[in-house]
Protein backbone atom coordinates (compact mmCIF):
# COMPACT_ATOMS: atom_id res chain seq x y z
CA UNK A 1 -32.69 31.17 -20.09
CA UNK A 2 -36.23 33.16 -20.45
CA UNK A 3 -37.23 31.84 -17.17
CA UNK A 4 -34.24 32.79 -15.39
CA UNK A 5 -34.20 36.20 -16.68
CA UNK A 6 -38.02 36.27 -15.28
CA UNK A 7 -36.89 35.61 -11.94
CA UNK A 8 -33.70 38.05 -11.89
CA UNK A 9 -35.82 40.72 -13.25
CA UNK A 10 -38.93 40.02 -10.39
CA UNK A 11 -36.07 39.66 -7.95
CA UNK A 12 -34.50 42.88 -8.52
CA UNK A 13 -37.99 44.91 -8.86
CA UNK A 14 -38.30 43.62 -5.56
CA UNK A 15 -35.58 44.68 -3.84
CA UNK A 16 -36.15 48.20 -4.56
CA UNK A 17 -39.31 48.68 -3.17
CA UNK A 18 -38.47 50.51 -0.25
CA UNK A 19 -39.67 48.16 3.29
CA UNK A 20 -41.67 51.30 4.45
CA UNK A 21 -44.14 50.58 1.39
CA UNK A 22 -45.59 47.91 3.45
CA UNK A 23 -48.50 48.57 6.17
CA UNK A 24 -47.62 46.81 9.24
CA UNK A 25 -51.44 46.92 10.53
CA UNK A 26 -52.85 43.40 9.28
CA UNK A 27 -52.35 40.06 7.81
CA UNK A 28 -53.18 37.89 4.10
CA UNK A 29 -56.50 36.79 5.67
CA UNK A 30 -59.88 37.49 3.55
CA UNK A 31 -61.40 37.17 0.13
CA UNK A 32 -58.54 37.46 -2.46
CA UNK A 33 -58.44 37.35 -6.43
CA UNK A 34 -55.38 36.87 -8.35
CA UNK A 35 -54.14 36.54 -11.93
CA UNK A 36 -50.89 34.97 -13.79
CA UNK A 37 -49.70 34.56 -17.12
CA UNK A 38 -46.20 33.64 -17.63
CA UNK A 39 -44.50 30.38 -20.04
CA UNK A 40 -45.74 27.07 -20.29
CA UNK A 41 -44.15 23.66 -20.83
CA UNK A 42 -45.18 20.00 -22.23
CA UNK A 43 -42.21 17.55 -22.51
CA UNK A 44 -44.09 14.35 -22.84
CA UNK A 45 -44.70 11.79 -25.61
CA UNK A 46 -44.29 13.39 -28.80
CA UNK A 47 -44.82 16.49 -27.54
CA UNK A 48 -42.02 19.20 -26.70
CA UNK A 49 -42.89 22.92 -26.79
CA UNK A 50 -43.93 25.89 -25.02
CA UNK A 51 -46.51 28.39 -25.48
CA UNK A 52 -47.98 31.75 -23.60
CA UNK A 53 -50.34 29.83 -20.14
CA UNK A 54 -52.73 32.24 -17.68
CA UNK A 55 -54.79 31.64 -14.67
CA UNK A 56 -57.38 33.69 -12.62
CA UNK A 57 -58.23 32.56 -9.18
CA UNK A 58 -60.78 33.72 -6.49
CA UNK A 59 -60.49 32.54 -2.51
CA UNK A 60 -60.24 32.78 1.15
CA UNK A 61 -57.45 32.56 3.52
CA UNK A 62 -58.17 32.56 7.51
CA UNK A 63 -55.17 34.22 9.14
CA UNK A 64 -53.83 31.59 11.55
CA UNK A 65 -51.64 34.69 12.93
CA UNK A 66 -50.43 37.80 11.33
CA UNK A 67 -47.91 35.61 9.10
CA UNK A 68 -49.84 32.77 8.05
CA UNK A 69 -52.64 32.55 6.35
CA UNK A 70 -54.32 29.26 5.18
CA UNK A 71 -57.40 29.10 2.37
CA UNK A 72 -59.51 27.44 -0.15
CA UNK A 73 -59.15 28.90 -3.74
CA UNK A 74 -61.03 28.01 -6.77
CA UNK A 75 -59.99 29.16 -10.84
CA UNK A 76 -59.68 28.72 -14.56
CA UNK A 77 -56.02 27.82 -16.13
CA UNK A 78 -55.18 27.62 -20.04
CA UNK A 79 -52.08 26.35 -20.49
CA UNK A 80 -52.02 27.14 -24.13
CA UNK A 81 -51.19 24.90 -27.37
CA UNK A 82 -48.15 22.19 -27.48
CA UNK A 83 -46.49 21.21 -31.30
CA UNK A 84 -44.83 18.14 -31.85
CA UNK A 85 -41.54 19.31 -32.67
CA UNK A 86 -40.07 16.00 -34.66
CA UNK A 87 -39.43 15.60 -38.13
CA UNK A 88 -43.04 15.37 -38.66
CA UNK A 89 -43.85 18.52 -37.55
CA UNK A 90 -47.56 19.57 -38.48
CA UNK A 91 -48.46 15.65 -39.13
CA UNK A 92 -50.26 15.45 -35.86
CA UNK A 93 -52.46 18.52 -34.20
CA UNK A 94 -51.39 20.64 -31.33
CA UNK A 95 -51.98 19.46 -27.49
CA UNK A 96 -54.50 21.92 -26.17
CA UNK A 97 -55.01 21.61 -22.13
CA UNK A 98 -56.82 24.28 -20.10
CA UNK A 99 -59.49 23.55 -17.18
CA UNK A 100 -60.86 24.00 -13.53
CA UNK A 101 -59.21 24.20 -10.45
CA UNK A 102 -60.20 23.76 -6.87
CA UNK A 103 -57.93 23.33 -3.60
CA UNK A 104 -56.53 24.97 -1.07
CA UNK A 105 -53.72 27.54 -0.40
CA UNK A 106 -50.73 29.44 2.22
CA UNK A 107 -50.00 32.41 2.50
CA UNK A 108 -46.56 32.77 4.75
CA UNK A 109 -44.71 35.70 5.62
CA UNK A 110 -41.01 35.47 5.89
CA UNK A 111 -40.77 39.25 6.50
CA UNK A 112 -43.45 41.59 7.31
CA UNK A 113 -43.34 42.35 3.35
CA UNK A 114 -41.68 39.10 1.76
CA UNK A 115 -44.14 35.81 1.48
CA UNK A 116 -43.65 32.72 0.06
CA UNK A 117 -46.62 30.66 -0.87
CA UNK A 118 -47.99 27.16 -1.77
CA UNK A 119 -51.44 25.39 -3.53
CA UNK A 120 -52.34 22.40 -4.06
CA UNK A 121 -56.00 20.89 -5.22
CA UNK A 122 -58.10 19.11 -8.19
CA UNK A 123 -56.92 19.72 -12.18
CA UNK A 124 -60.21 19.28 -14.01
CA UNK A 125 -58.87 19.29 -17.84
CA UNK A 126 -59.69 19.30 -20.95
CA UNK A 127 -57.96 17.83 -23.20
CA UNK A 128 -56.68 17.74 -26.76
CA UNK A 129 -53.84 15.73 -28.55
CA UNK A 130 -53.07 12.54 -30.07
CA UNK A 131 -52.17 9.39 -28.21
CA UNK A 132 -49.07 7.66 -29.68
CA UNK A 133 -47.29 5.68 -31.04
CA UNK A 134 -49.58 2.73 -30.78
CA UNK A 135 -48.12 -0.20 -32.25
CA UNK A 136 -50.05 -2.77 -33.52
CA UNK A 137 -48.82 -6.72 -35.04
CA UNK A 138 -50.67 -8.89 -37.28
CA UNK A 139 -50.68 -12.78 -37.64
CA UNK A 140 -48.43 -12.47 -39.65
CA UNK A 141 -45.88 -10.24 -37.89
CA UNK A 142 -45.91 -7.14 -39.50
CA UNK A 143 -46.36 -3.97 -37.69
CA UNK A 144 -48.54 -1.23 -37.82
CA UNK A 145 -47.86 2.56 -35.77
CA UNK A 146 -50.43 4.44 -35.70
CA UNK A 147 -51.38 7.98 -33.36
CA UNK A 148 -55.49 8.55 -32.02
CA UNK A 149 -56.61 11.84 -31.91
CA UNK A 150 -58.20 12.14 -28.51
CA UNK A 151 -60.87 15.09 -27.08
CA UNK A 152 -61.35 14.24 -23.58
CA UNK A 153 -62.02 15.15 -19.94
CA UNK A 154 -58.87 14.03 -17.15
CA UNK A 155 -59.36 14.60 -13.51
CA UNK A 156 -55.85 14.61 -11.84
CA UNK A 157 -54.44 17.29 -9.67
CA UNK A 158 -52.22 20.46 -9.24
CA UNK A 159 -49.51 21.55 -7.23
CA UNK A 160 -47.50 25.03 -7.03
CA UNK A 161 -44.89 27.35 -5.12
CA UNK A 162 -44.10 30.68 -5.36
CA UNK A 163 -42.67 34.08 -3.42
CA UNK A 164 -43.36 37.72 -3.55
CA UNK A 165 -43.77 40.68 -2.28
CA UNK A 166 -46.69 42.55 -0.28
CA UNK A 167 -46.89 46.36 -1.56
CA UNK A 168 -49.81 46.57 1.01
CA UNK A 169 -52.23 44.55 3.52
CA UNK A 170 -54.36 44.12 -0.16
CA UNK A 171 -52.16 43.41 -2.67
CA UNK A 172 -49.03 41.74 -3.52
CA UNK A 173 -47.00 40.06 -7.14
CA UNK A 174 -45.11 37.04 -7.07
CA UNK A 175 -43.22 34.95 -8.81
CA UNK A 176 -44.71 31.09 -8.95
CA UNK A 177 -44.75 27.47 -10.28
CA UNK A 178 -47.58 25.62 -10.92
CA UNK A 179 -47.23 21.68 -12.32
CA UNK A 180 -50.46 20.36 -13.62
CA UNK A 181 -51.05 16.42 -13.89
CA UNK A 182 -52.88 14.55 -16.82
CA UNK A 183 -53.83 11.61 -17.54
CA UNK A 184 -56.79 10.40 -19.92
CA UNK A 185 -57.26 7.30 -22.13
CA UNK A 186 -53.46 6.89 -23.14
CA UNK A 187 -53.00 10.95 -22.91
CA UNK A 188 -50.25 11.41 -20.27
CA UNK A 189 -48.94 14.30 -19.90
CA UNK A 190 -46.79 16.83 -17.10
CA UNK A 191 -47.57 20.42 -18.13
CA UNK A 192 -46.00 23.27 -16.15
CA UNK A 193 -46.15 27.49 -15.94
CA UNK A 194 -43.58 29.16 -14.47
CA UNK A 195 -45.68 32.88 -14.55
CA UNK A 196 -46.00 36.33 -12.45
CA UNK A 197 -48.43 37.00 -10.65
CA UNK A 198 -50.67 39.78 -9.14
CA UNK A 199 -52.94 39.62 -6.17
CA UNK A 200 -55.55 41.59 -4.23
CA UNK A 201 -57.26 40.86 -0.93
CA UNK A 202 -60.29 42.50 0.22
């Protein structure tokens, strides 16, 4: 419900930005930096919650003409902290993921002010949690379950969409999702951010 009231709210801020705002003299092509923060997920294992998730990038798009733009991009993401949210909640410590990222990027324009957009790339992670349930049987067939803590480094990938709105030739906000992929000695896990986003271009 949160998320959806995200979107309505982007959507409608949107829609009353008048169309002559926009400088028709240009394209997304250039050095660019751009933040989001926005709500995280983690629905895996024994992990369900949510939590507060940012991420800065820096870039470069080469305009391929004056609506698409296509780039490298490089940045930091911190998806937050995940609780367990069984019976056992504060047994086992919070998931902690946050990390590099480096991949490319597109910039397309729908509308001389409208753009969706798309990324993709390398998830460098690191990673906190507990792998589990691990269940373990003896000779004589009694069971053990057990959870390991694990502090560790997973190298998987990203991927995102979003669409926004160019106030300018330099600078734009958006509305995106990012899912993150990782995967590290028994630590699986599908994070996501659904967040807004602001961007400049030099």
């Amino acid at each position: 419900m949160r998320n959806t009231l995200i979107a309505l709210a982007m959507t409608a801020a949107f829609a009353a930005v008048p169309a002559v705002s926009y400088a028709d003299n240009g394209d997304a092509g250039g050095a660019f930096i751009n933040g989001s923060v926005g709500q995280s997920n983690l629905d895996k294992g024994i992990y369900n919650d949510n939590d507060t998730g940012y991420g800065v990038n820096i870039g470069y798009r080469w305009a391929i003409n004056p609506n698409v733009a296509l780039g490298i991009e490089g940045g930091y993401t911190d998806l937050g902290s995940f609780g367990y949210s069984g019976s056992s909640t504060g047994v086992f410590p919070n998931a902690e993921i946050k990390g590099w990222t480096a991949g490319v990027n597109g910039h397309f324009n729908v509308t001389p002010q409208w753009y969706i957009s798309g990324r993709a790339g390398l998830f460098r992670a690191d990673v906190k949690g507990v792998v589990g349930p691990i269940t373990t049987t003896t000779g004589s067939g009694s069971s053990t379950i057990t959870y390991n803590p694990i502090d560790a480094t997973s190298t998987k990938y990203y991927a995102g969409a979003g669409f926004g709105y160019d106030f300018s030739n330099n600078f734009s906000l958006g509305l995106n999702y990012d899912y993150y992929k990782v995967n590290k000695a028994g630590f699986s896990a599908n994070p996501d951010l659904i967040s807004v986003s602001a961007e400049y271009r030099f």
